[in-house]
PDB file of N, CA and C in Angstrom:
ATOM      1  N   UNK A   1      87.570  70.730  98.952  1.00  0.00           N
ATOM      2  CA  UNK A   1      88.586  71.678  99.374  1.00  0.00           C
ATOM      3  C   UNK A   1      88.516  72.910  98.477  1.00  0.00           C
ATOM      4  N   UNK A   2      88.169  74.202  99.077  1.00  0.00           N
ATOM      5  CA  UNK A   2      88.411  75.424  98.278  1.00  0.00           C
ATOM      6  C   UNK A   2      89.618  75.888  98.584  1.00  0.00           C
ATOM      7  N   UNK A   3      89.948  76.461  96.887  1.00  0.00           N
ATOM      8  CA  UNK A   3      91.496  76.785  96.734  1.00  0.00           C
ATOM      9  C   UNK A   3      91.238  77.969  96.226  1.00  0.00           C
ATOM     10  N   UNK A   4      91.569  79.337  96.572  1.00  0.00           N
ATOM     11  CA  UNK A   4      91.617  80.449  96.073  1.00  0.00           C
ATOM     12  C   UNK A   4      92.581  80.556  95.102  1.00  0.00           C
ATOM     13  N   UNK A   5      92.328  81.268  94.591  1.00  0.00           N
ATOM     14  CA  UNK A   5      93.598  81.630  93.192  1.00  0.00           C
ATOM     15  C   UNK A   5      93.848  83.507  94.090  1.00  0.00           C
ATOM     16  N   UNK A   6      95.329  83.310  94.230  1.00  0.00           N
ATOM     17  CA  UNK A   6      95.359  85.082  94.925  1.00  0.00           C
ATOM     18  C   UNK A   6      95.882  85.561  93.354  1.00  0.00           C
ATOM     19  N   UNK A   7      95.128  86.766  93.603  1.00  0.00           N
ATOM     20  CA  UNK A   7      95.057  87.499  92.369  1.00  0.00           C
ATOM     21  C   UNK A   7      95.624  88.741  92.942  1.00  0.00           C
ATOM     22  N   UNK A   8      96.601  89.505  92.549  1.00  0.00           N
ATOM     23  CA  UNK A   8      97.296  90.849  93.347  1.00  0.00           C
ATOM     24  C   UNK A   8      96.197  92.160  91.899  1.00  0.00           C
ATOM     25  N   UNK A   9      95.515  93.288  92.607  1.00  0.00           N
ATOM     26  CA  UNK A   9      94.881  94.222  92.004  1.00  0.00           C
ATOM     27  C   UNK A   9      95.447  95.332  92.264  1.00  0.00           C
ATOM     28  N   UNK A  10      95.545  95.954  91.043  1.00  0.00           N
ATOM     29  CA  UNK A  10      96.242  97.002  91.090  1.00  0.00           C
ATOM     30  C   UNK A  10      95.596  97.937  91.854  1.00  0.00           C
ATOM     31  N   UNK A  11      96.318  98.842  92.070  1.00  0.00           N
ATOM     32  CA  UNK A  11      95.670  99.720  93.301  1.00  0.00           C
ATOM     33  C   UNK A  11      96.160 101.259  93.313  1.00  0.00           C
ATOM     34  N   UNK A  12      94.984 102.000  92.800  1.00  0.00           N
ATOM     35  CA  UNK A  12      95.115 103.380  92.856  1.00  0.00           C
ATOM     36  C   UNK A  12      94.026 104.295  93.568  1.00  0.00           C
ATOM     37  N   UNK A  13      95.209 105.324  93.868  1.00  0.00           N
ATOM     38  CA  UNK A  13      94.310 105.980  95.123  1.00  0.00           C
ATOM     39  C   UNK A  13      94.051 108.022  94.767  1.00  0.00           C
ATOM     40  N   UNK A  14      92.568 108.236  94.789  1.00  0.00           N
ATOM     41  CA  UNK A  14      92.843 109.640  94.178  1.00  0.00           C
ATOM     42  C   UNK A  14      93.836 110.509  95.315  1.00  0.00           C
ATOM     43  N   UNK A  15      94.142 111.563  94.425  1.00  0.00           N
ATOM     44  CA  UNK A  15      94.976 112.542  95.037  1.00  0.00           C
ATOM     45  C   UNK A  15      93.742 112.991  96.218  1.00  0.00           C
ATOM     46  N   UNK A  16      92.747 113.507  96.058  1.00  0.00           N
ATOM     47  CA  UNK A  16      91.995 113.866  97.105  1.00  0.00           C
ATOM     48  C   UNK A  16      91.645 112.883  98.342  1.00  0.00           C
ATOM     49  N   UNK A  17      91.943 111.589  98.469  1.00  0.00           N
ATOM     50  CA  UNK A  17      92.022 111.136  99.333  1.00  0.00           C
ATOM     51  C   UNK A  17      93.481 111.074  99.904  1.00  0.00           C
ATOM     52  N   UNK A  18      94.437 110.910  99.117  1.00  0.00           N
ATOM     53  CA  UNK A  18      95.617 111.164  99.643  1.00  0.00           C
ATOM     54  C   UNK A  18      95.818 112.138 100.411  1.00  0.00           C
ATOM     55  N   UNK A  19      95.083 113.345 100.151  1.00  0.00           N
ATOM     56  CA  UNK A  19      95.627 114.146 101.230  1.00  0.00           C
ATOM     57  C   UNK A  19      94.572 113.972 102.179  1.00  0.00           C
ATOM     58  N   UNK A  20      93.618 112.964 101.841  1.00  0.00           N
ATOM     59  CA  UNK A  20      92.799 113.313 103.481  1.00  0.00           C
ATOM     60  C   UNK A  20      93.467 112.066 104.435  1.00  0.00           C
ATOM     61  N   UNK A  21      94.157 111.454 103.733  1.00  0.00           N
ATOM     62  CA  UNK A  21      95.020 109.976 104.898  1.00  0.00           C
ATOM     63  C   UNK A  21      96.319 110.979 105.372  1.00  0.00           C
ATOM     64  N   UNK A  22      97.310 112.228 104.327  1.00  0.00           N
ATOM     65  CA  UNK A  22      98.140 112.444 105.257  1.00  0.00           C
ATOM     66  C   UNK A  22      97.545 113.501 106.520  1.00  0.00           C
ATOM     67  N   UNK A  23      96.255 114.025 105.996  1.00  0.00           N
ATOM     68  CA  UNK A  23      95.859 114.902 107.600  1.00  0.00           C
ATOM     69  C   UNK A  23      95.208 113.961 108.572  1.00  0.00           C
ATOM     70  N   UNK A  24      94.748 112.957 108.479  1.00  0.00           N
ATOM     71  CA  UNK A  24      95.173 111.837 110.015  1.00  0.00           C
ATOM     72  C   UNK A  24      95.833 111.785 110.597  1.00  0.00           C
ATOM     73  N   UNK A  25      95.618 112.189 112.177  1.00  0.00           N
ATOM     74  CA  UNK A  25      96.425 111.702 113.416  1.00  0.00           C
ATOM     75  C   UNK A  25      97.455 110.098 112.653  1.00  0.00           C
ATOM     76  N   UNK A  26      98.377 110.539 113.117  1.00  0.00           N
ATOM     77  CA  UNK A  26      99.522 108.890 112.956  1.00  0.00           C
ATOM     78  C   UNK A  26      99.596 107.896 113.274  1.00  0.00           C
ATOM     79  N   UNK A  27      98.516 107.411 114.430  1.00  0.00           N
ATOM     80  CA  UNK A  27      97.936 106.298 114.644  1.00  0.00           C
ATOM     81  C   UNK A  27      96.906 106.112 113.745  1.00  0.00           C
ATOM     82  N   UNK A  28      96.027 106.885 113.229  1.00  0.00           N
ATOM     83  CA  UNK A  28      94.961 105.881 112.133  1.00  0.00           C
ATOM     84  C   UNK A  28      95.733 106.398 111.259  1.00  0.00           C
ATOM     85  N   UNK A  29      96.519 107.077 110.772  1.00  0.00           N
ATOM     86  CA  UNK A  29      96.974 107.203 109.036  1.00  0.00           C
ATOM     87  C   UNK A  29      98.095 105.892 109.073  1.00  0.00           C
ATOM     88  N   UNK A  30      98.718 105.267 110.110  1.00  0.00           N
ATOM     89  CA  UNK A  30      99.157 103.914 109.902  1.00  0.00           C
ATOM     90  C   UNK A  30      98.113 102.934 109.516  1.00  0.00           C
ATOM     91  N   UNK A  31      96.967 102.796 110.021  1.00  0.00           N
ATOM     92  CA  UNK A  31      96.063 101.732 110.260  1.00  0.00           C
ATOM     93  C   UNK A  31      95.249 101.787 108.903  1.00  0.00           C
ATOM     94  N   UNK A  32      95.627 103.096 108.543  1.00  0.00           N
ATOM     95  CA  UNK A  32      94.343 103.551 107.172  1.00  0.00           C
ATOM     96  C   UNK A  32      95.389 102.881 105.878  1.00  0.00           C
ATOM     97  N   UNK A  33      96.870 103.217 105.690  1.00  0.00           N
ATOM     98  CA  UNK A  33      97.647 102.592 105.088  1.00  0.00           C
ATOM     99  C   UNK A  33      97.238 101.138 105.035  1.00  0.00           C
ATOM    100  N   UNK A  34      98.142 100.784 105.803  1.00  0.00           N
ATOM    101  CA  UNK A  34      97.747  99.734 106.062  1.00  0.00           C
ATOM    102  C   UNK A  34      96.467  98.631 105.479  1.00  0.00           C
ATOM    103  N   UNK A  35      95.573  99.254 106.085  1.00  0.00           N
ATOM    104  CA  UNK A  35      94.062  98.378 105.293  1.00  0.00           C
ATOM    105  C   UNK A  35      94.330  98.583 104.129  1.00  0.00           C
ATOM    106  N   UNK A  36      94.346  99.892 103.001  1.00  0.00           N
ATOM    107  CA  UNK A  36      94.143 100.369 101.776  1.00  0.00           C
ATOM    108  C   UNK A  36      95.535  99.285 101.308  1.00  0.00           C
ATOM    109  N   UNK A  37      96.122  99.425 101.394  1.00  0.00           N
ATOM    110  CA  UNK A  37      97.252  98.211 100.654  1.00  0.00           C
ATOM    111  C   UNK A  37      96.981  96.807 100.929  1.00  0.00           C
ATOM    112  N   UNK A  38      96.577  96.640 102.211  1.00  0.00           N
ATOM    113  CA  UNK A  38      95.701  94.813 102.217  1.00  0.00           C
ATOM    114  C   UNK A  38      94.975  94.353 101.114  1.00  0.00           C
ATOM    115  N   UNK A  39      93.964  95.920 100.430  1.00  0.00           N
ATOM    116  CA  UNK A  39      93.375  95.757  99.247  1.00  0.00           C
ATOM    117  C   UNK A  39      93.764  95.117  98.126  1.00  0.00           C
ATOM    118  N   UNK A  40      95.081  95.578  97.732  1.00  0.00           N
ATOM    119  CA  UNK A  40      95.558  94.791  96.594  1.00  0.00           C
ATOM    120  C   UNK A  40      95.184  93.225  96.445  1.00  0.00           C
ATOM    121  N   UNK A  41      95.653  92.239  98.017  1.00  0.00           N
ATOM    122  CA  UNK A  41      95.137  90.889  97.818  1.00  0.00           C
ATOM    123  C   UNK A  41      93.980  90.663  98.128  1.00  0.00           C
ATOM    124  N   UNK A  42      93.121  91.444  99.059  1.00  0.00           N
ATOM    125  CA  UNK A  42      91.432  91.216  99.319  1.00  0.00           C
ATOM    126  C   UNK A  42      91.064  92.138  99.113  1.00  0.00           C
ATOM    127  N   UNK A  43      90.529  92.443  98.038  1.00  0.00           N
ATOM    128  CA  UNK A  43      89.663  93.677  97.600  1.00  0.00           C
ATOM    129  C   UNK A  43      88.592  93.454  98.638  1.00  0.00           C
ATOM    130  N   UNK A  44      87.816  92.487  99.274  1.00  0.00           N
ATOM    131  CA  UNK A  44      86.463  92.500 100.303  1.00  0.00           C
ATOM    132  C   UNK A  44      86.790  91.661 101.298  1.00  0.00           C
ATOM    133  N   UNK A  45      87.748  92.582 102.021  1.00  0.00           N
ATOM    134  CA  UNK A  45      87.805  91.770 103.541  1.00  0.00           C
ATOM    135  C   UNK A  45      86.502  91.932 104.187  1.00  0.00           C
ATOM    136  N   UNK A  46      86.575  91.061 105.234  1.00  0.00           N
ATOM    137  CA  UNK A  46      84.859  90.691 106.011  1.00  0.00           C
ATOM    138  C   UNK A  46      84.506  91.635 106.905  1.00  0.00           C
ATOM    139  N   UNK A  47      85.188  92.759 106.955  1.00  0.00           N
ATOM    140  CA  UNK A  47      84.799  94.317 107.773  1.00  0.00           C
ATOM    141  C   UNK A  47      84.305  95.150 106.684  1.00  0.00           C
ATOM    142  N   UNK A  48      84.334  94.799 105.585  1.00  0.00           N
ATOM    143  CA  UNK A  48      84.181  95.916 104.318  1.00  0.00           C
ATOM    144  C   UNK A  48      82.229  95.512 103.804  1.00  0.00           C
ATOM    145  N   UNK A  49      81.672  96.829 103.339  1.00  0.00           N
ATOM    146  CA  UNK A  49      80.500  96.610 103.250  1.00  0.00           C
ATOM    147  C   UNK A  49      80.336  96.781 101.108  1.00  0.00           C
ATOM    148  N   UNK A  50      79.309  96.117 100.552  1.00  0.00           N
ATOM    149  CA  UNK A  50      78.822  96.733  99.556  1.00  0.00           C
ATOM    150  C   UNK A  50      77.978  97.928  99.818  1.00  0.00           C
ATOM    151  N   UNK A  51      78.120  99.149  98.835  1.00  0.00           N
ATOM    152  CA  UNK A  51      77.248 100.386  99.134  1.00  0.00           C
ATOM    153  C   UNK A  51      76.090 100.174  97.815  1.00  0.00           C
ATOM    154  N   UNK A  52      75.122 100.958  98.016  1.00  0.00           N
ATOM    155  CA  UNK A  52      74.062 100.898  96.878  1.00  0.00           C
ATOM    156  C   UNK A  52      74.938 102.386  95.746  1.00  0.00           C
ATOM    157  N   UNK A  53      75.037 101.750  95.031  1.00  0.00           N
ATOM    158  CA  UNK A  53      75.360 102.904  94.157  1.00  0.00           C
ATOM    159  C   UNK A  53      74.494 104.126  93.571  1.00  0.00           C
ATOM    160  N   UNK A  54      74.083 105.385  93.979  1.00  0.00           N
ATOM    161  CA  UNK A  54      73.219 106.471  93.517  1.00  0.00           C
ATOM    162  C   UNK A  54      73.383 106.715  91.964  1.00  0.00           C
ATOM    163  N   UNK A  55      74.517 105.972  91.477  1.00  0.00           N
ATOM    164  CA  UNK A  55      74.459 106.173  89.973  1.00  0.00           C
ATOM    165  C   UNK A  55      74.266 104.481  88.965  1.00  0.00           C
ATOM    166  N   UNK A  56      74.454 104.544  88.021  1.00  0.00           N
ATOM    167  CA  UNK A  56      74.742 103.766  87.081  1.00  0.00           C
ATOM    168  C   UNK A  56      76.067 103.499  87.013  1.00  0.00           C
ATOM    169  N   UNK A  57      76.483 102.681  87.364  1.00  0.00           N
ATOM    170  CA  UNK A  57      78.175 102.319  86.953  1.00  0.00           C
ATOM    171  C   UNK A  57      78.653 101.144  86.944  1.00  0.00           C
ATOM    172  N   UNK A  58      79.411 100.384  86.345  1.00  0.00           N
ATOM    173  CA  UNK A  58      80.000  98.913  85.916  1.00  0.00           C
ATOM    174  C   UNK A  58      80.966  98.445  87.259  1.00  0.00           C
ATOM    175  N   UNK A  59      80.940  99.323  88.205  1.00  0.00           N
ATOM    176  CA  UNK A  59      82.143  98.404  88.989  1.00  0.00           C
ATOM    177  C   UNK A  59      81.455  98.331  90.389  1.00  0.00           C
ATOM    178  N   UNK A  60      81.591  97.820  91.497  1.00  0.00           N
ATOM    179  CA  UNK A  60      81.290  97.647  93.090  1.00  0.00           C
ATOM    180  C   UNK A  60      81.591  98.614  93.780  1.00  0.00           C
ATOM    181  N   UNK A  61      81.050  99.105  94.816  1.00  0.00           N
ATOM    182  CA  UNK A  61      81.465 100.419  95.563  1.00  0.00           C
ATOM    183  C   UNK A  61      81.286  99.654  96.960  1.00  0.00           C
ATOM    184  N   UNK A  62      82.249  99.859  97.534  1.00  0.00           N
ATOM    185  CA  UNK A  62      82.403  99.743  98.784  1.00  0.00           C
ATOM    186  C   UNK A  62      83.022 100.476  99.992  1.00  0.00           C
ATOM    187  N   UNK A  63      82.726 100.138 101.109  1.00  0.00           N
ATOM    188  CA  UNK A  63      83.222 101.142 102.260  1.00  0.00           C
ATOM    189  C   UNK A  63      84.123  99.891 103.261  1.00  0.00           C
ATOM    190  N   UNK A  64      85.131 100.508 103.960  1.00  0.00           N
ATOM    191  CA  UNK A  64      86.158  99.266 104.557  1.00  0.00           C
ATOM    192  C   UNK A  64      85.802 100.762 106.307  1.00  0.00           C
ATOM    193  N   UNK A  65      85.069  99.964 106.919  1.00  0.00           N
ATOM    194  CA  UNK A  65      85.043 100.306 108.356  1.00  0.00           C
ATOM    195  C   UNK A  65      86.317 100.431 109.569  1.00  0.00           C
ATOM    196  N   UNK A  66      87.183 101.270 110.214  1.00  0.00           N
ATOM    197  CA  UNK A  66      87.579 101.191 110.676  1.00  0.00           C
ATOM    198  C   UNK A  66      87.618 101.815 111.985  1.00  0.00           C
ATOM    199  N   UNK A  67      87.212 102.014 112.925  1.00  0.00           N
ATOM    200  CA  UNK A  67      86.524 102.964 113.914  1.00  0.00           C
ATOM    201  C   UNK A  67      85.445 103.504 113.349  1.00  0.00           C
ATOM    202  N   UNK A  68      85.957 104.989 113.603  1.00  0.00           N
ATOM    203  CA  UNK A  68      84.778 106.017 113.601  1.00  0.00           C
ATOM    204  C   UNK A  68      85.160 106.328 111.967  1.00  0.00           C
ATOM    205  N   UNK A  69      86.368 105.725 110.923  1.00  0.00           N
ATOM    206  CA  UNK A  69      86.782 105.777 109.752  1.00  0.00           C
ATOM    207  C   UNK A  69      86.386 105.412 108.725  1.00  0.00           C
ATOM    208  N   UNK A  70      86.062 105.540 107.706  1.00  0.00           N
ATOM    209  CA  UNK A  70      85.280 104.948 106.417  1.00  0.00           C
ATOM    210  C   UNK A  70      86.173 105.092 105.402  1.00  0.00           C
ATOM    211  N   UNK A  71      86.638 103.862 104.175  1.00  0.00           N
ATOM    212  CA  UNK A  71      87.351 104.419 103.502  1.00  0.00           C
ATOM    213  C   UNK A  71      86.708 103.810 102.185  1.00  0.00           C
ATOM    214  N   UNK A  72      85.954 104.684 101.983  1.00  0.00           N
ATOM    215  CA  UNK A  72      85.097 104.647 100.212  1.00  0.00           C
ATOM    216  C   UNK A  72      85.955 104.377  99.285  1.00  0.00           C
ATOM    217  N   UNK A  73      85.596 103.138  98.069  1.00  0.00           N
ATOM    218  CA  UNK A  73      86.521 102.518  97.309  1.00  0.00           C
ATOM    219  C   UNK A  73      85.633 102.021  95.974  1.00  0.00           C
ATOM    220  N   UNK A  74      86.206 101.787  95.251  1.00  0.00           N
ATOM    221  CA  UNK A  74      85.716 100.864  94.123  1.00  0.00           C
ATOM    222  C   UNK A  74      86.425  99.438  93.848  1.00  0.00           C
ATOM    223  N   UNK A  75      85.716  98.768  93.412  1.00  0.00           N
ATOM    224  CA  UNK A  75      86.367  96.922  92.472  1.00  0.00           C
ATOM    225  C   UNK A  75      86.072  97.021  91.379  1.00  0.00           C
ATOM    226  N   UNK A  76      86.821  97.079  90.298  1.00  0.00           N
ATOM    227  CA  UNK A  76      86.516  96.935  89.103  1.00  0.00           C
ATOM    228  C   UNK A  76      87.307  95.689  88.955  1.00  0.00           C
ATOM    229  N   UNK A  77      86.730  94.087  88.547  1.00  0.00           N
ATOM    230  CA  UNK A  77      86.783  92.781  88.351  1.00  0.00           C
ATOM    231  C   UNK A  77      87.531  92.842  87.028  1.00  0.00           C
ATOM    232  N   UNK A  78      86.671  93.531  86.143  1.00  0.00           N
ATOM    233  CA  UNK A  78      87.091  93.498  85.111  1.00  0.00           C
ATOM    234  C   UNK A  78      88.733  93.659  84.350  1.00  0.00           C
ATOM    235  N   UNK A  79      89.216  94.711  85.144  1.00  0.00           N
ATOM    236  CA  UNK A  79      90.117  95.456  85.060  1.00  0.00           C
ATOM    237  C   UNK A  79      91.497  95.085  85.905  1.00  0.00           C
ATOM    238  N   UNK A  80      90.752  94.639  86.887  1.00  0.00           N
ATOM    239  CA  UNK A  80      91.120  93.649  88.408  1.00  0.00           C
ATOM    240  C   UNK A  80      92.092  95.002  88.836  1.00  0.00           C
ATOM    241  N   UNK A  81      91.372  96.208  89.418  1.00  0.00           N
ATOM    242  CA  UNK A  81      91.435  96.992  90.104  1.00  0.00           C
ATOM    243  C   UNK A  81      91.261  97.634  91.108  1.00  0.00           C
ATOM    244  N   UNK A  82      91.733  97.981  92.193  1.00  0.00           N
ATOM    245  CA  UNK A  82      90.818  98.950  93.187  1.00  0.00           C
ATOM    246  C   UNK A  82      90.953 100.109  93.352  1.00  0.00           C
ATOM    247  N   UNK A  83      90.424 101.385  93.322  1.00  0.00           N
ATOM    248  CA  UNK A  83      90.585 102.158  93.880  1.00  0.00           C
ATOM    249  C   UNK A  83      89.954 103.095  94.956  1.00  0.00           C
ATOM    250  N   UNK A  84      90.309 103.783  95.441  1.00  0.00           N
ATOM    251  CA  UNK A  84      90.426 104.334  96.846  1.00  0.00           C
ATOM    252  C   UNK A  84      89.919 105.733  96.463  1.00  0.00           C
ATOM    253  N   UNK A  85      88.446 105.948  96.605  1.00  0.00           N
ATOM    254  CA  UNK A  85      88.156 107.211  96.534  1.00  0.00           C
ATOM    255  C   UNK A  85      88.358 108.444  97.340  1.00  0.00           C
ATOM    256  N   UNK A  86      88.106 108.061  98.475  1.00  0.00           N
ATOM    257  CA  UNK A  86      87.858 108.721  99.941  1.00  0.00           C
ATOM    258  C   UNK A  86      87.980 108.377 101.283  1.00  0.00           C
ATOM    259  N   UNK A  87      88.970 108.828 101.863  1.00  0.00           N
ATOM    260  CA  UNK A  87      88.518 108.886 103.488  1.00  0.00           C
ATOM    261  C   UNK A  87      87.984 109.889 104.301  1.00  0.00           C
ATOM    262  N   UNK A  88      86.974 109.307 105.156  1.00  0.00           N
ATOM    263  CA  UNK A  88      86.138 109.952 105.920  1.00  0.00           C
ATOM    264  C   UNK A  88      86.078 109.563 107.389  1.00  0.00           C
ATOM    265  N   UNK A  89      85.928 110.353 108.103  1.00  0.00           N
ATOM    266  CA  UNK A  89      85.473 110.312 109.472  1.00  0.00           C
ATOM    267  C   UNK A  89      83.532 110.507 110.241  1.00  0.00           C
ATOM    268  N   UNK A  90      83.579 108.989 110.241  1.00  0.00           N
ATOM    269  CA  UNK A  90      81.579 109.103 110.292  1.00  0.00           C
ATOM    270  C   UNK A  90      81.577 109.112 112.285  1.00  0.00           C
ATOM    271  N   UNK A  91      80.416 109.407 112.536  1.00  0.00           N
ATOM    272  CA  UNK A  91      79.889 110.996 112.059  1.00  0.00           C
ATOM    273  C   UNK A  91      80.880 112.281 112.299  1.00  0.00           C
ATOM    274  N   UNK A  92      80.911 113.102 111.342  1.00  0.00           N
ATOM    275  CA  UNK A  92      79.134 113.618 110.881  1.00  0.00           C
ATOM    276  C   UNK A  92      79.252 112.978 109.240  1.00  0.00           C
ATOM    277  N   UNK A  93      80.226 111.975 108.366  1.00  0.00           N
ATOM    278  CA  UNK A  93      79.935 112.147 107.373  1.00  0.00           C
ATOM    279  C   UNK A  93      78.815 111.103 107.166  1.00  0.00           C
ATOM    280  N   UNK A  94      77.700 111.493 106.040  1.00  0.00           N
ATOM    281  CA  UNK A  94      76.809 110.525 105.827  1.00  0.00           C
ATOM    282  C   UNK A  94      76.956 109.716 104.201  1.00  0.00           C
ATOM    283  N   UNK A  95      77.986 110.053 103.231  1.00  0.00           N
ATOM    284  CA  UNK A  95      77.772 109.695 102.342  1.00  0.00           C
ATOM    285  C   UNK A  95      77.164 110.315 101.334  1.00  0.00           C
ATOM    286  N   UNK A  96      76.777 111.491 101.622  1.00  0.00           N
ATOM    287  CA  UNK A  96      76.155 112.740 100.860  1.00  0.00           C
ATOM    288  C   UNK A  96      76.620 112.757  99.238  1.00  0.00           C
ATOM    289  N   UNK A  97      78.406 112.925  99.401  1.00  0.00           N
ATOM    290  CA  UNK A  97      79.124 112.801  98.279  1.00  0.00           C
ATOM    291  C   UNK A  97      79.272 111.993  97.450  1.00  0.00           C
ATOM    292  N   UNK A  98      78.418 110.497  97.830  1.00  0.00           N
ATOM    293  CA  UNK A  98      78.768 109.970  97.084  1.00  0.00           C
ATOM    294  C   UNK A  98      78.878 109.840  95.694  1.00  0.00           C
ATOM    295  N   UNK A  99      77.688 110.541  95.385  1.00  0.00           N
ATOM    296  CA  UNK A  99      77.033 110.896  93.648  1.00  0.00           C
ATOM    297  C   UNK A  99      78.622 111.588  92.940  1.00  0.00           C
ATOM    298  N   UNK A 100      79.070 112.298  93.305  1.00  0.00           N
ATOM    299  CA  UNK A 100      79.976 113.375  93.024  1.00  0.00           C
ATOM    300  C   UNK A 100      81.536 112.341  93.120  1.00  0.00           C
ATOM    301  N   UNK A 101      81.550 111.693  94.224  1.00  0.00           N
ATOM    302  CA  UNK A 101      82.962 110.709  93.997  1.00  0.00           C
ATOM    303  C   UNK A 101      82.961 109.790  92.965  1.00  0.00           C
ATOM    304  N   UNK A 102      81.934 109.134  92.359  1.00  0.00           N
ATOM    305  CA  UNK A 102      81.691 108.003  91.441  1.00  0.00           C
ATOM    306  C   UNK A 102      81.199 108.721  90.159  1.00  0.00           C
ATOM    307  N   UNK A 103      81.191 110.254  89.881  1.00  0.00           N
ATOM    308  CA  UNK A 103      80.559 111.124  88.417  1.00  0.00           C
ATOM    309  C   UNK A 103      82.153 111.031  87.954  1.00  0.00           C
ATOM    310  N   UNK A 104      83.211 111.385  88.664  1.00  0.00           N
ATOM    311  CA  UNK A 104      84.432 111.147  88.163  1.00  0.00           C
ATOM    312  C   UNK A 104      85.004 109.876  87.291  1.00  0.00           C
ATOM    313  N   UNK A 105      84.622 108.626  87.668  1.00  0.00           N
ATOM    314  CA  UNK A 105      84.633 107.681  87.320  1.00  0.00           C
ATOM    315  C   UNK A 105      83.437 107.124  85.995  1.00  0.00           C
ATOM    316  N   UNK A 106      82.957 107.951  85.551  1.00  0.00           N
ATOM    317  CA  UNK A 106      82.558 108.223  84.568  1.00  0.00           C
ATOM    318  C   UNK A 106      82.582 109.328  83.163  1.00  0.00           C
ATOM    319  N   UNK A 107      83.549 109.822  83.629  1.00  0.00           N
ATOM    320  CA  UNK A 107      84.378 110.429  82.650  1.00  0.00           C
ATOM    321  C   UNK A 107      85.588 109.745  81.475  1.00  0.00           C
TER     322      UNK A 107
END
């Protein structure tokens, strides 16, 4: 029998994504809520992908799929954190930024 231990992760979200969830139509800025706070108890629900990271960095980068929606994130285990880098609307976004969302996180 597997027994999870629920672990609640703290959960912070940059200001620059904040304002890209309040310029969402109000049907996905519910749905985008929504997922991003599920995070706290499943940092990797089974819609969410690992990304290859373009840099060097200590924590997991991931993307949580929701339509045509992407919402770029980090896990730091260590710290037992998540945060919420970015939301995007694919296409046209390809992930270009990513180098530049995760240089912050190395400061």
């Amino acid at each position: 029998m597997l027994i999870r231990r629920l672990v609640s992760y703290q959960l912070w979200i940059e200001d620059q994504a904040k304002t890209e969830v309040e310029r969402l139509p109000s049907h996905v800025r519910q749905r985008i809520h929504q997922a991003i706070r599920s995070l706290k108890l499943e940092p990797r629900p089974h819609v969410s992908r690992v990304m290859r990271s373009p840099i060097a960095i200590d924590v997991e980068v991931r993307r949580l799929r929701l339509e045509h929606w992407r919402v770029i994130y980090i896990v730091d285990e260590a710290a037992a954190q998540v945060g919420v880098l970015a939301v995007r609307k694919r296409p046209p976004y390809d992930y270009d930024d990513l180098p530049d969302l995760l240089a912050g996180l190395q400061e």
